[in-house]
Protein backbone atom coordinates (compact mmCIF):
# COMPACT_ATOMS: atom_id res chain seq x y z
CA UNK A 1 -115.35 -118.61 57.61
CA UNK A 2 -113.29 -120.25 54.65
CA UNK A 3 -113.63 -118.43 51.64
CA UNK A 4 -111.98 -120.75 49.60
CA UNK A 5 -109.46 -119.38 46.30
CA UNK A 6 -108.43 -115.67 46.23
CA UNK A 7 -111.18 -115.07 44.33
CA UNK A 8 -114.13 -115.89 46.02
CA UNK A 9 -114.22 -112.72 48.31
CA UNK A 10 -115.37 -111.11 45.29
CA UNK A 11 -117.62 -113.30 44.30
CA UNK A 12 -119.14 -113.44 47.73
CA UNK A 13 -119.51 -109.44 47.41
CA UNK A 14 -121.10 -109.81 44.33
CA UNK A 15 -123.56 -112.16 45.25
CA UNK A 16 -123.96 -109.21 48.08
CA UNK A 17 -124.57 -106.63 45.45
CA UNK A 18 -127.07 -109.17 43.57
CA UNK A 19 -128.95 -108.95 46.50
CA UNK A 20 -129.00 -105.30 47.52
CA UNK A 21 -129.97 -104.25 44.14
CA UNK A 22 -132.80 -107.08 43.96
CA UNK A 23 -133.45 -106.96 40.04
CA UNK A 24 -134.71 -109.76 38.28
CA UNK A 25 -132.68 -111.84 35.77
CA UNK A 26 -129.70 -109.90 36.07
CA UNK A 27 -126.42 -109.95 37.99
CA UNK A 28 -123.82 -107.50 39.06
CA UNK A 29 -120.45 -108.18 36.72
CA UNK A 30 -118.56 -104.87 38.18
CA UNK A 31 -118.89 -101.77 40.69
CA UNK A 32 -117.37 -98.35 40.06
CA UNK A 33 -117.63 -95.20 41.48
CA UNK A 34 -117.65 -91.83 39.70
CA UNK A 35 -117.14 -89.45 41.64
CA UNK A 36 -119.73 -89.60 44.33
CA UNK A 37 -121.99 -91.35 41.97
CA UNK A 38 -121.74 -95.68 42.00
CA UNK A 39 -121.88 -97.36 38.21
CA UNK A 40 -122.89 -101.02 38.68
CA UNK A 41 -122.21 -103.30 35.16
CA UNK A 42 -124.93 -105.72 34.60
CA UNK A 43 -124.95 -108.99 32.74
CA UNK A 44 -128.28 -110.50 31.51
CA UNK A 45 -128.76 -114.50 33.32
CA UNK A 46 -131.15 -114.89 30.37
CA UNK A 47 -129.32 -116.58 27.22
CA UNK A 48 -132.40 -115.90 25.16
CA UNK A 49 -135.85 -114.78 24.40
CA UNK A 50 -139.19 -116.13 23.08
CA UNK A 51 -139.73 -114.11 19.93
CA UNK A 52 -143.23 -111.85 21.04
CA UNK A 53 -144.13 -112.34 17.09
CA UNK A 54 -144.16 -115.81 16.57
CA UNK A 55 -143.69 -117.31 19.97
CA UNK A 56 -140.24 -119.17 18.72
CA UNK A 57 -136.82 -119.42 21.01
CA UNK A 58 -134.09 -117.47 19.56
CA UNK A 59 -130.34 -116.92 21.09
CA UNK A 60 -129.05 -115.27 18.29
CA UNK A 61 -128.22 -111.90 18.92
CA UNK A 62 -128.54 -108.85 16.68
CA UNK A 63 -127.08 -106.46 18.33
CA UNK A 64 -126.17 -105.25 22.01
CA UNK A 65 -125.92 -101.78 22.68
CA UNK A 66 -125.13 -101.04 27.22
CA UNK A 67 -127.93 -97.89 28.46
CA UNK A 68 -126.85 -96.12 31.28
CA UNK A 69 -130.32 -96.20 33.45
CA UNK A 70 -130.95 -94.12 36.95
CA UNK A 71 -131.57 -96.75 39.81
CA UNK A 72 -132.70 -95.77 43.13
CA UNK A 73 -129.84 -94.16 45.00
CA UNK A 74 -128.01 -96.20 48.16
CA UNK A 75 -127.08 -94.22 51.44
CA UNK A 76 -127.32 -90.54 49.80
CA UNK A 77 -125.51 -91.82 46.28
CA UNK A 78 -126.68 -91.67 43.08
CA UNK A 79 -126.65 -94.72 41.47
CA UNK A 80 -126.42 -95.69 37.42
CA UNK A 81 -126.26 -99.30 35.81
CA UNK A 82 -125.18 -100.34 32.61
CA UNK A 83 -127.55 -102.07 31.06
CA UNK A 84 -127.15 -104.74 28.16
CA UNK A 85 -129.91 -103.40 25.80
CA UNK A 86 -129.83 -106.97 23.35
CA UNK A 87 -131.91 -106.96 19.93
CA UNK A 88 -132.23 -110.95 18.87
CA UNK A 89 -132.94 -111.88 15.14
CA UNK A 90 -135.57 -114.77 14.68
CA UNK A 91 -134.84 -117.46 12.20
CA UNK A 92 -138.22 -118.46 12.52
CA UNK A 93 -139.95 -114.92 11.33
CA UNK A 94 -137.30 -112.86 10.62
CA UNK A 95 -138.45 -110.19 13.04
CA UNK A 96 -134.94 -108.65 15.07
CA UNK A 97 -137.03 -108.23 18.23
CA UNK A 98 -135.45 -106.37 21.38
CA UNK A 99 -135.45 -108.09 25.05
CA UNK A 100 -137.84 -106.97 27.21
CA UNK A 101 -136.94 -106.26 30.80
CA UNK A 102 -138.78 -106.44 33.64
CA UNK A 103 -137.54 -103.48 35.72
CA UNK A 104 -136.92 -101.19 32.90
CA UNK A 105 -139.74 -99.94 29.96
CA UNK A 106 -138.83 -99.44 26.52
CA UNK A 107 -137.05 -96.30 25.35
CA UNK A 108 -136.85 -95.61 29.11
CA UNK A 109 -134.10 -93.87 31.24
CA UNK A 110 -134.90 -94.83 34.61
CA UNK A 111 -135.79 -98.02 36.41
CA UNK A 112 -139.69 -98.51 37.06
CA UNK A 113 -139.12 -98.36 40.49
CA UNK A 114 -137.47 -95.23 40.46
CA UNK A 115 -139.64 -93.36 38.77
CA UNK A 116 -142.54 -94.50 40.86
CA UNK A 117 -140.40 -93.23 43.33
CA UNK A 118 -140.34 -90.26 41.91
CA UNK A 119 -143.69 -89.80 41.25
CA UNK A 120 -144.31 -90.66 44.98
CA UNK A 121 -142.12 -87.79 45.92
CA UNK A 122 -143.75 -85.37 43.98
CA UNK A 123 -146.81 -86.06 45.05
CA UNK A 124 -145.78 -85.82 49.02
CA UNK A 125 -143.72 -82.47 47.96
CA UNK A 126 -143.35 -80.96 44.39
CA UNK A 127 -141.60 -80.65 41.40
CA UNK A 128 -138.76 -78.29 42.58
CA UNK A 129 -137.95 -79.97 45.69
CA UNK A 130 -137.57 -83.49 44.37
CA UNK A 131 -135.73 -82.05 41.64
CA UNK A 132 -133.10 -80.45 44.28
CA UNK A 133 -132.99 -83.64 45.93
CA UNK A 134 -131.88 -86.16 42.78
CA UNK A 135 -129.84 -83.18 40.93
CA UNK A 136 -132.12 -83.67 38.05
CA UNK A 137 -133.46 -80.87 36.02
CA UNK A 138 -137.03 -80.00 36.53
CA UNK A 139 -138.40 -80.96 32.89
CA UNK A 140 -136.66 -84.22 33.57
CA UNK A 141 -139.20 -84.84 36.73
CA UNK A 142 -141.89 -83.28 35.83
CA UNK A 143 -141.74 -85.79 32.66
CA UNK A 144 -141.53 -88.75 34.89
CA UNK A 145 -144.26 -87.84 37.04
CA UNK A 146 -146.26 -87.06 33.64
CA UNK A 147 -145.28 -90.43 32.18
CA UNK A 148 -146.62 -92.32 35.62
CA UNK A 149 -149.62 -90.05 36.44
CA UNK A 150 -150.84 -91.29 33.07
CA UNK A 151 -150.31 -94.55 34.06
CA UNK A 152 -152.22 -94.54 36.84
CA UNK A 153 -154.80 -92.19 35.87
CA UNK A 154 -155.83 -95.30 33.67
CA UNK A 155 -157.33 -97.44 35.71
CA UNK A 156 -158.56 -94.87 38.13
CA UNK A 157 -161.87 -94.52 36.99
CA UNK A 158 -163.27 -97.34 38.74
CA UNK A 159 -167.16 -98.55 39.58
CA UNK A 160 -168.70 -96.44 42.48
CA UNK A 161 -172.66 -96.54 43.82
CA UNK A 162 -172.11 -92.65 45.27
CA UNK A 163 -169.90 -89.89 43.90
CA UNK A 164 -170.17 -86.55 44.74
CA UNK A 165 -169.76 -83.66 42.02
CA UNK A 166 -168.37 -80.21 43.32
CA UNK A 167 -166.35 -77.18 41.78
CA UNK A 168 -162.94 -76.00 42.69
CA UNK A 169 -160.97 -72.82 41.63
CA UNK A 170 -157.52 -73.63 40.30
CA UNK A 171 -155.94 -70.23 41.51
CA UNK A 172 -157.07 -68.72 44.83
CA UNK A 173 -158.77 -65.82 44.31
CA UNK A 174 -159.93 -66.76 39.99
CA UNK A 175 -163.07 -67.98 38.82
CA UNK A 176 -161.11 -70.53 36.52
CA UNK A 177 -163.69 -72.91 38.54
CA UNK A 178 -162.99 -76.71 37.39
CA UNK A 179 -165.00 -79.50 38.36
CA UNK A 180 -164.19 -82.83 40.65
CA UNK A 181 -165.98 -85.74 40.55
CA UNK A 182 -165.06 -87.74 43.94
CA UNK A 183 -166.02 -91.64 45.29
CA UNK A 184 -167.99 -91.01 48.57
CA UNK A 185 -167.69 -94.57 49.87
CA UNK A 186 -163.74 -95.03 48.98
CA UNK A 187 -162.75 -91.39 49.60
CA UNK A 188 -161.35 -91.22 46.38
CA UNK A 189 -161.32 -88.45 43.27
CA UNK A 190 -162.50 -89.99 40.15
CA UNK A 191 -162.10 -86.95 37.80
CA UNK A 192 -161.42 -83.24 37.62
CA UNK A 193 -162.96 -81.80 34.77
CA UNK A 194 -161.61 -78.77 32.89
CA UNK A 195 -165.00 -76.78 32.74
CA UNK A 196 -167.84 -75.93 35.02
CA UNK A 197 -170.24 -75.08 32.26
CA UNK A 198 -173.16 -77.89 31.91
CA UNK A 199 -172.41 -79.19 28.19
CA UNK A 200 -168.68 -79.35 29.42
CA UNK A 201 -169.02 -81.69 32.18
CA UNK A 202 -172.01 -83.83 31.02
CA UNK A 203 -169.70 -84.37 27.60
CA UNK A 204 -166.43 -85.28 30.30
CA UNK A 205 -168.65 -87.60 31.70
CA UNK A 206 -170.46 -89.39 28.83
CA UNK A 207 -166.86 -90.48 28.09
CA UNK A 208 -166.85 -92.51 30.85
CA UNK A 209 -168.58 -96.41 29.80
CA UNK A 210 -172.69 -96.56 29.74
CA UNK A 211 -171.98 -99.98 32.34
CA UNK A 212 -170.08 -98.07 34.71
CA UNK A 213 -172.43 -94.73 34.72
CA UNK A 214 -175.44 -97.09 35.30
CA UNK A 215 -174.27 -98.63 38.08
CA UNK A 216 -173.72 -95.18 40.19
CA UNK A 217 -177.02 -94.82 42.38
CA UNK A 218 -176.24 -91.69 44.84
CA UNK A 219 -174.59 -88.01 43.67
CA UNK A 220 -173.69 -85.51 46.08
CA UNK A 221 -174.29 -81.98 44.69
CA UNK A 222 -174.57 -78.56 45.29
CA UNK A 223 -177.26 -76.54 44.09
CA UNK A 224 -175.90 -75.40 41.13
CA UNK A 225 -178.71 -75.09 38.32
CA UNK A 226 -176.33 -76.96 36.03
CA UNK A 227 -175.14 -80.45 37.59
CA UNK A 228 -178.73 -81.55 38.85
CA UNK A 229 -179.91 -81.95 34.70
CA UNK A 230 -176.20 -83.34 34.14
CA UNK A 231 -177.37 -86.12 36.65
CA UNK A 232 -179.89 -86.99 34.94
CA UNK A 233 -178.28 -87.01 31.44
CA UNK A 234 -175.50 -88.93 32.91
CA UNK A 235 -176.44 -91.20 35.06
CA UNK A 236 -180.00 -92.27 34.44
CA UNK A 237 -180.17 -94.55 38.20
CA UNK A 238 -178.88 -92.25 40.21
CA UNK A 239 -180.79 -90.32 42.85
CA UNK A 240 -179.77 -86.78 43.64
CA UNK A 241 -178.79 -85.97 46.90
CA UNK A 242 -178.00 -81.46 47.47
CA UNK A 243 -175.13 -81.78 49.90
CA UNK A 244 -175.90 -80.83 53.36
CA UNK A 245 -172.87 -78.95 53.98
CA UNK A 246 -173.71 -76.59 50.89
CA UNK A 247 -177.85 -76.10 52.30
CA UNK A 248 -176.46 -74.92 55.61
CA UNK A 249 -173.62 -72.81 53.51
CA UNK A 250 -176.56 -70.62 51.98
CA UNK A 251 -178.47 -70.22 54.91
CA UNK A 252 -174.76 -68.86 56.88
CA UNK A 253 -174.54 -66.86 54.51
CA UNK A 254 -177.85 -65.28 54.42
CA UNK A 255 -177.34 -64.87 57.91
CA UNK A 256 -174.32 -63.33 57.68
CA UNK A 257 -175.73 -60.71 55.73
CA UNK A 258 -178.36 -59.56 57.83
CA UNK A 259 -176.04 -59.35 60.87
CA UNK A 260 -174.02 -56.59 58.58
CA UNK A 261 -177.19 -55.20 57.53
CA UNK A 262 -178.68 -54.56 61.17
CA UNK A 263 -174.95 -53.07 62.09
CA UNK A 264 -173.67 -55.67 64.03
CA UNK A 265 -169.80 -55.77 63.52
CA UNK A 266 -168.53 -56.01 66.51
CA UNK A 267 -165.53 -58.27 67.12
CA UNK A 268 -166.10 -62.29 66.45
CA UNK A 269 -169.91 -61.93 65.43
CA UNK A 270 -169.63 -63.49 62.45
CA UNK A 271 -167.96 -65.97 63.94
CA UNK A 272 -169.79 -66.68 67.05
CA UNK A 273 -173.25 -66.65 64.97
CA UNK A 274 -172.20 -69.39 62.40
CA UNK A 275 -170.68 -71.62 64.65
CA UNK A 276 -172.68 -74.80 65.73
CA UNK A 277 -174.10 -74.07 69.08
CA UNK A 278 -173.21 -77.56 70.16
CA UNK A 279 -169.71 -76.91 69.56
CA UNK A 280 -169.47 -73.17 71.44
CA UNK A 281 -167.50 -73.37 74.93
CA UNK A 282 -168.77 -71.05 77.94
CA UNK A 283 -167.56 -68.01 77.21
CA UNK A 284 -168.52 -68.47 73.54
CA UNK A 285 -172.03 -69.26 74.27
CA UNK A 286 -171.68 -65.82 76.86
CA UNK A 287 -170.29 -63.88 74.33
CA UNK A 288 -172.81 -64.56 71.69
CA UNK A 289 -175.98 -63.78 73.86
CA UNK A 290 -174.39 -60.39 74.44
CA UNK A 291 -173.71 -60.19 70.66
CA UNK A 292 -177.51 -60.48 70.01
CA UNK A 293 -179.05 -58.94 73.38
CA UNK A 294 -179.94 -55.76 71.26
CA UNK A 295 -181.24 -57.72 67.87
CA UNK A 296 -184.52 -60.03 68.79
CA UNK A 297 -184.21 -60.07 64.84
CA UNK A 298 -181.23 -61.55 64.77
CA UNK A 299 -182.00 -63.76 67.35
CA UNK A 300 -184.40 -65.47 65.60
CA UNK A 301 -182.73 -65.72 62.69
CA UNK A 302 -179.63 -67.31 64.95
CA UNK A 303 -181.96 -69.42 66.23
CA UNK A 304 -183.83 -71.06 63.15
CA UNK A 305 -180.21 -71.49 61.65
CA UNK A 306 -179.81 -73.98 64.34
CA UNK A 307 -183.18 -75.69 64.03
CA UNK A 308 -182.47 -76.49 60.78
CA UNK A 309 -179.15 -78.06 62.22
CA UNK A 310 -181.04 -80.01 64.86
CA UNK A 311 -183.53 -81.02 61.60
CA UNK A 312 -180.61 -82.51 59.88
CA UNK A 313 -179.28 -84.35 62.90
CA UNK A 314 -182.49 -85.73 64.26
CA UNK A 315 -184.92 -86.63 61.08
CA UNK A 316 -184.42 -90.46 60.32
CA UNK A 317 -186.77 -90.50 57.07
CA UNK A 318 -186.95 -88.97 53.76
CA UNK A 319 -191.09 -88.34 55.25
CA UNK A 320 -189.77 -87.32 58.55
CA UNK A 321 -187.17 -84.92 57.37
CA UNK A 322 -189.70 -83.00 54.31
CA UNK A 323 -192.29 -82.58 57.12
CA UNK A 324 -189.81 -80.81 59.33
CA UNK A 325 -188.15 -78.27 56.95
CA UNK A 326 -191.17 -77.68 55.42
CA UNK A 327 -192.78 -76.40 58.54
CA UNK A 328 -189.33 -74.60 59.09
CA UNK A 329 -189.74 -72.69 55.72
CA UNK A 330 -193.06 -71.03 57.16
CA UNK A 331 -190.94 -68.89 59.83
CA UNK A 332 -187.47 -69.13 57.77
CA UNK A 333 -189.45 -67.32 54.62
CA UNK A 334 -189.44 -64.34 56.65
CA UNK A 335 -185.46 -64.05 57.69
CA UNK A 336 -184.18 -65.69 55.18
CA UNK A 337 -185.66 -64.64 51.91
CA UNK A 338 -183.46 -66.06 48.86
CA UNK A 339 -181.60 -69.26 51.20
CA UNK A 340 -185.93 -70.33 51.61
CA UNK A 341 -186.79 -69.93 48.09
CA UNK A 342 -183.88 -72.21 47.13
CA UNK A 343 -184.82 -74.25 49.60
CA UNK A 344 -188.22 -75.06 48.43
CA UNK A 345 -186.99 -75.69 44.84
CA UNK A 346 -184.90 -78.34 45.93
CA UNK A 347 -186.75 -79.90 48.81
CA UNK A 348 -186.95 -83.06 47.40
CA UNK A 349 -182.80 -83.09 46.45
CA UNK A 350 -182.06 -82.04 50.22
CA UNK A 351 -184.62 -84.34 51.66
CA UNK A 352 -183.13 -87.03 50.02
CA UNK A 353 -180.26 -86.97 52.62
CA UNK A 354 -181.89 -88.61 54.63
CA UNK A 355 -182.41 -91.71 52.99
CA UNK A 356 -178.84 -92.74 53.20
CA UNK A 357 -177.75 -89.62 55.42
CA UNK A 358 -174.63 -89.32 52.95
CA UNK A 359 -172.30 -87.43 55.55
CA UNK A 360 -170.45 -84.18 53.92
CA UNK A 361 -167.53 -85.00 55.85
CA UNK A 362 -165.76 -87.59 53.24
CA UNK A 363 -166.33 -84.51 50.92
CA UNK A 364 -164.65 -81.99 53.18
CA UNK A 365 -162.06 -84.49 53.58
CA UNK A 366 -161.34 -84.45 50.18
CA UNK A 367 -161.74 -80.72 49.72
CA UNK A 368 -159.22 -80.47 52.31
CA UNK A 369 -156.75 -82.26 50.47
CA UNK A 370 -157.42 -80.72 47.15
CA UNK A 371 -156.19 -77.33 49.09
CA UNK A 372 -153.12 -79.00 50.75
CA UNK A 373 -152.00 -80.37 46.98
CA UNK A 374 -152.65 -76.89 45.66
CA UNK A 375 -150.52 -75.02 48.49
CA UNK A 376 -147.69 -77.76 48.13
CA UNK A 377 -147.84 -77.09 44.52
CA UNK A 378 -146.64 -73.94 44.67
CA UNK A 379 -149.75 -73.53 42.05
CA UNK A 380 -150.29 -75.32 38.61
CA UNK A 381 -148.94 -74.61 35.30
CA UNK A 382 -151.74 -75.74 33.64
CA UNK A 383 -154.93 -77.97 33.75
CA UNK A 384 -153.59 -81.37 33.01
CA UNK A 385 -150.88 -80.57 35.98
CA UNK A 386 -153.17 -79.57 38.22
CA UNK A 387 -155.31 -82.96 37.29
CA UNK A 388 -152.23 -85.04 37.22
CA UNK A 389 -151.23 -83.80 40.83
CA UNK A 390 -154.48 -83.85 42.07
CA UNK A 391 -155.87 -87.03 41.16
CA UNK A 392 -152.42 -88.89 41.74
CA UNK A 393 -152.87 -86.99 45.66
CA UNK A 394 -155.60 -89.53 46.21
CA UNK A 395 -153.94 -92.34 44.24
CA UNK A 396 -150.69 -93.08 46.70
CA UNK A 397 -150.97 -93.77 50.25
C-alpha cells in the first residue's frame, strides 16, 4: 500500500493510536515510554467552548496547564496521558470557565473509565489485590472505589412493590447486627442500615421519598418484634409477609433442642432430623429411622416438622393455609412449646405467604452473596465500607 511522503507512516500510526485509545474529541500528538509505563500527549480537536454561564462561544484561552491522568493500561502496561487542562475567559460575562471533558471529571486523576474499572475490580476481589495489580497504594483505591460507590449508590434506591427486611452481623461471630433492606422481584439490595434497633431503621427509612414508600405493597420479614411496627410506620400499603424460611428456622431449632435434651447425639442427628425429607437419599432416610427408633417423642416431633413443610408447599390460599397450621398448632403446642406460641402471634403475617407465595429463595440468594462479599473482603473497616462493598456487590454484573 502507498503511503505517500515520509511522513505519513506516522500519521497512519497515529490515526492507529486515535483509535485504540477511543476518547472523544481528542487526538494522540506523541507516544513515549517510561520505563515500562507508555505516556501518550494529547491535543484537544475542540478550538473552543460554550461558556456554561452565559451560553456564549469563546476561543480565548486563559490558561493551559497539561494533567498527567491514569488511563486503562494496554497489554500489562501502565498507561498515562497528558492532558491539556484549558481555562477560557468569556468576553461576554467575564467568567474564566475551565473545559469540560468528557472522559475525565473535574479535579480528577484518572479517566472515568478507569476508575469504573477499578471499582469493578474491587468489587469482584478487594482492595489489596487490585491495589497489587495497578501498583497503586491502597488509600489511592480505596478512594476511587469510595468516589464511584457514591455514585452509584445514588440512584440505587429505586421503586419496588416487595422488599424484604433482614439483619446481618458485620463480623462473624459479633452482634454488631446491621440491617438490609433487599428488592424481592429484581434481586437487588436497596439499603443496609447501620442499626437494628426499631427507631434506627424506621428513621433510615423515612429518609427514603413518601411516593416511593407508598408504592411498596409486600415486605418479607422475620419475626423480630421490631420491623413488623416499622412496616407499618413506613410503609402504610404494604402487607406483611414473616418469611417462610425464618418460621421453619424456629421450629429446627426447637427441634434441635429436644433431640439434645432426650440425649440423642449420636453422629449426623442433627443433621439427618432437619433436613427436608424430600431431599434425604436411601441411606439417609435408613439412617434417620434408626436415629429415632428409640424416641416415639422425637418422632413425632420429626414428623410434624415436616407437616408443616408439606403445609407450606401444598396450601394455595391465605383461607386454605390458616386452616391448616392452625389445626397443626393443636398437636405442635405440645412438642414445640415457644416455636407454637410465636406461631400463633403471627398467624396472620405467616399466612400471608400464601397470597403471593413470596419464595425465600431470592432472599437466600442474596444472603449468600452478602457472605461471599464479606469473606472476599477480608472484613470491613467500617460501616460505610461494608455498605459501599455490599450494595455496589449487587450493583455490577
Amino acid at each position: 500500500m502507498y503511503l505517500g511522503r515520509p511522513n505519513t507512516p506516522v500519521k497512519v500510526m497515529d490515526f492507529h493510536l486515535d483509535r485504540l485509545l477511543a476518547l472523544p474529541d481528542v487526538t494522540v500528538e506523541s507516544c513515549q515510554e517510561i520505563e515500562e509505563d507508555i505516556c501518550l500527549n494529547l491535543r484537544l480537536l475542540n478550538e473552543g467552548i460554550n461558556c456554561p454561564h452565559c451560553q456564549h462561544y469563546t476561543e480565548d484561552i486563559h490558561q493551559n496547564r497539561p494533567g498527567l491522568i491514569r488511563d486503562l493500561s494496554i497489554c500489562g502496561r501502565r498507561v498515562y496521558l497528558k492532558v491539556p487542562r484549558r481555562q477560557f475567559r468569556c468576553s461576554h460575562c467575564g467568567k474564566s470557565p475551565r473545559e469540560p471533558l468528557l472522559f475525565l471529571k473535574p479535579y480528577r486523576r484518572h479517566t472515568k473509565r478507569y476508575e469504573e474499572y477499578i471499582y469493578q475490580r474491587v468489587v469482584a476481589t478487594n482492595i489489596e489485590q487490585v491495589s497489587r495489580e495497578e501498583k497503586l497504594n491502597y488509600d489511592e483505591i480505596k478512594g476511587i472505589f469510595d468516589y464511584i460507590s457514591r455514585q452509584h449508590l445514588k440512584k440505587n434506591w429505586q421503586p419496588a412493590k416487595r422488599i424484604s427486611i433482614d439483619e446481618i452481623s458485620s463480623h462473624k461471630g459479633h452482634q454488631d447486627f446491621k440491617t438490609v433492606v433487599s428488592d424481592i422481584d429484581r434481586g437487588k439490595l436497596l439499603e443496609v442500615i447501620d442499626s437494628h434497633t426499631q427507631a434506627g431503621v424506621a428513621e433510615a427509612l423515612k429518609s427514603q421519598p413518601s411516593q416511593l414508600r407508598n408504592q411498596v405493597e409486600e415486605v418479607s420479614v422475620d419475626m423480630w418484634g421490631g420491623f413488623p411496627k416499622v412496616i407499618k410506620q413506613v410503609f402504610p400499603n404494604a402487607q406483611i409477609v414473616f418469611d417462610r424460611f425464618h418460621v421453619m428456622k424456629t421450629v429446627n431449632d426447637e427441634l434441635n433442642k429436644l433431640r439434645r435434651r432426650l440425649g440423642v447425639t449420636s453422629k449426623r442427628s442433627r443433621y439427618l432430623l432437619l433436613k427436608n425429607a424430600a431431599n434425604l437419599t436411601l441411606e439417609e432416610q435408613t439412617e434417620l429411622d434408626r436415629v429415632l427408633a428409640p424416641s416415639p417423642c422425637l418422632r413425632i416431633a420429626y414428623e410434624l416438622k415436616e407437616e408443616l413443610h408439606l403445609i407450606y408447599e401444598t396450601s394455595r390460599t391465605f383461607t386454605q393455609g390458616k386452616n391448616k397450621i392452625t389445626k397443626w398448632l393443636r398437636l405442635a403446642q405440645l412438642f414445640y412449646h415457644s416455636a407454637s406460641r410465636t406461631i400463633r402471634q403471627h398467624l396472620d403475617g405467616i399466612c400471608n405467604y400464601f397470597i403471593h407465595r413470596t419464595t425465600s429463595g431470592t432472599m437466600e440468594g442474596i444472603n449468600n452473596k452478602i457472605q461471599l462479599t464479606k469473606r472476599q473482603a477480608y472484613g470491613f473497616t467500617n460501616f460505610n465500607h461494608m455498605r459501599s462493598r455490599l450494595i455496589a456487590a449487587f450493583d455490577c454484573k
